[in-house]
Protein backbone atom coordinates (compact mmCIF):
# COMPACT_ATOMS: atom_id res chain seq x y z
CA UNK A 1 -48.26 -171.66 62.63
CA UNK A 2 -46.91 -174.57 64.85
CA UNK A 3 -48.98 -175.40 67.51
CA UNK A 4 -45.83 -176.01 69.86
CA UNK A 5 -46.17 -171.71 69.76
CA UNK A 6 -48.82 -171.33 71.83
CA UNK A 7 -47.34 -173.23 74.75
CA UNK A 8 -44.69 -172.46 77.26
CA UNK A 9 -43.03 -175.99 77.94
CA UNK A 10 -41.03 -176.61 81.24
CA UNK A 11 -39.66 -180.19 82.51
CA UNK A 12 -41.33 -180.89 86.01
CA UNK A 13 -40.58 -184.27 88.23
CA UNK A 14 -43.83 -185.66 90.59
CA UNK A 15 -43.34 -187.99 93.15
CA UNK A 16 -45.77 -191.03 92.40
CA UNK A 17 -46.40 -193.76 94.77
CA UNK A 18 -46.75 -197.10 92.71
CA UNK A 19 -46.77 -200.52 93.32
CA UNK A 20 -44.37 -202.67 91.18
CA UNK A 21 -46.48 -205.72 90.28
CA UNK A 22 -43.45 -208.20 90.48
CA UNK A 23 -42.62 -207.89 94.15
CA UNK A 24 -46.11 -206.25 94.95
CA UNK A 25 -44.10 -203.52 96.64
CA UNK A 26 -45.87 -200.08 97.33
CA UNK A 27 -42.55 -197.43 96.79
CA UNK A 28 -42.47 -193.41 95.59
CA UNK A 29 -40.95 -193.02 92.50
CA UNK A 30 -40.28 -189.20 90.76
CA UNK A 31 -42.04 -189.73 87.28
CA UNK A 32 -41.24 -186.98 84.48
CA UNK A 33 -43.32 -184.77 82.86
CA UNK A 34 -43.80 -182.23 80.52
CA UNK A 35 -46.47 -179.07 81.16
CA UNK A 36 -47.22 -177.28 78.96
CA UNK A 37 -49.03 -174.45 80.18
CA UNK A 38 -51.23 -171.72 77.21
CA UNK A 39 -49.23 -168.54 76.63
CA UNK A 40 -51.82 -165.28 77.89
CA UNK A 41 -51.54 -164.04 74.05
CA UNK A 42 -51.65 -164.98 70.63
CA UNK A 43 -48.18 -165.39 69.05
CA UNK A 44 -47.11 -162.38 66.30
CA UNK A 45 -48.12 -163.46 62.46
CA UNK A 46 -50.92 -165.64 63.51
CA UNK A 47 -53.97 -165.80 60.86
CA UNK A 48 -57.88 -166.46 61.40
CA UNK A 49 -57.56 -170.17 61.67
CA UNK A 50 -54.51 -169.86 64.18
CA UNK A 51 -56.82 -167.77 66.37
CA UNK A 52 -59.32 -170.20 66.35
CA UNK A 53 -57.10 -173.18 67.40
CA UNK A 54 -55.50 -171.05 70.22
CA UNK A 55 -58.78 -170.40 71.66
CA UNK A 56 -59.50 -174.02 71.83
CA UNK A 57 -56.21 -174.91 73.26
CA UNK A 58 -55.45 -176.01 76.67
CA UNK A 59 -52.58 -176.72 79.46
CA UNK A 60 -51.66 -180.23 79.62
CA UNK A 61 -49.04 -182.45 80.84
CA UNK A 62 -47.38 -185.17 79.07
CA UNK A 63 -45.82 -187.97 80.59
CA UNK A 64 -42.06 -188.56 79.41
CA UNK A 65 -41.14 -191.50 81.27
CA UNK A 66 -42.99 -194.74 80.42
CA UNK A 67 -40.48 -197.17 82.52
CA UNK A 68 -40.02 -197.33 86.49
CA UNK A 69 -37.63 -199.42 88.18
CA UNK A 70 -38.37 -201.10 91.37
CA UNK A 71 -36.80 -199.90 94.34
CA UNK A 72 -36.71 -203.12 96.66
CA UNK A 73 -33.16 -204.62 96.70
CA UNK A 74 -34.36 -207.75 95.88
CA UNK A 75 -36.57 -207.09 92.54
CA UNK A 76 -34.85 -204.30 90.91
CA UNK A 77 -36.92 -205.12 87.81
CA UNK A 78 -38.21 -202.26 85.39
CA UNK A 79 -42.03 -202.07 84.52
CA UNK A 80 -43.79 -200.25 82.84
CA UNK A 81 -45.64 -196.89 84.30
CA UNK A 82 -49.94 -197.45 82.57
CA UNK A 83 -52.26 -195.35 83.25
CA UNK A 84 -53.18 -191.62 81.74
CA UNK A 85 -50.36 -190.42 79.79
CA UNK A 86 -51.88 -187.12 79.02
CA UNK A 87 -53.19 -185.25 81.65
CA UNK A 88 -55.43 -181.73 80.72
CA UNK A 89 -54.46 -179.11 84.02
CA UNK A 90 -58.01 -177.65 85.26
CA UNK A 91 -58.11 -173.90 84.93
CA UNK A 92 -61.60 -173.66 87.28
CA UNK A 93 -61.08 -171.55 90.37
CA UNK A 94 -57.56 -170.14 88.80
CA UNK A 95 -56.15 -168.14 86.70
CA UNK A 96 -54.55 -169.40 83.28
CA UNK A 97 -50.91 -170.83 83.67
CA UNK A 98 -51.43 -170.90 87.73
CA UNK A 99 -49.55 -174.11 88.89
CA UNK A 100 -51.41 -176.88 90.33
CA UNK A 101 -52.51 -176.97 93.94
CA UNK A 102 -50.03 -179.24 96.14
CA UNK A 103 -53.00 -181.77 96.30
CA UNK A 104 -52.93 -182.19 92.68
CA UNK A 105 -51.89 -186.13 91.63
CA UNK A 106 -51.94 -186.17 87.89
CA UNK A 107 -52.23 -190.18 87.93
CA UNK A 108 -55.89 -189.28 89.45
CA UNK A 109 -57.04 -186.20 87.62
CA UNK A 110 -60.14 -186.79 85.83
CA UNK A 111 -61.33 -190.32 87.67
CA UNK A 112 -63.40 -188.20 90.51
């Protein structure tokens, strides 16, 4: 079974703040991602070793954009976003497939 089947995917933009290391400009820029968040069941037709892999599975994000382009009228130059590209969403305190709280900044999640 593909593991893509265990996941409900959905598009989602996040406003970033960044600072574009030409012009040294701190600006917010909307960065795509991808969540996938764990389906509450098992998928129909799954066998033993399916079962075991959706236990161990988890909601993440993946980041889809990997350029930004500066926003000061005078640099306009593209670089490029670094950082975590893959970002696992903490199920602790909620339930499975709850959203984020409105605190959440997935460029920071995991470097507490």
């Amino acid at each position: 079974m593909d593991e893509r089947q265990f996941y409900i995917e959905r598009p989602e933009t996040k406003n970033l703040t960044l600072v574009c290391p030409h012009c040294r400009q701190e600006n917010s820029y909307p960065i795509r991602w991808m969540v996938r968040t764990k389906k509450k069941e098992l998928p129909r037709g799954a066998g033993t070793e399916d079962r075991k892999r959706f236990e161990n599975a988890r909601s993440y994000m993946v980041r889809v954009d990997e350029m930004a382009a500066c926003r000061n009228i005078r640099c306009r130059k593209r670089f490029e976003l670094t950082g975590q590209s893959v970002v696992l969403v903490s199920e602790s305190g909620s339930q499975p497939g709850a959203k984020p709280g409105p605190d959440f900044d997935p460029e920071n999640f995991g470097n507490r």
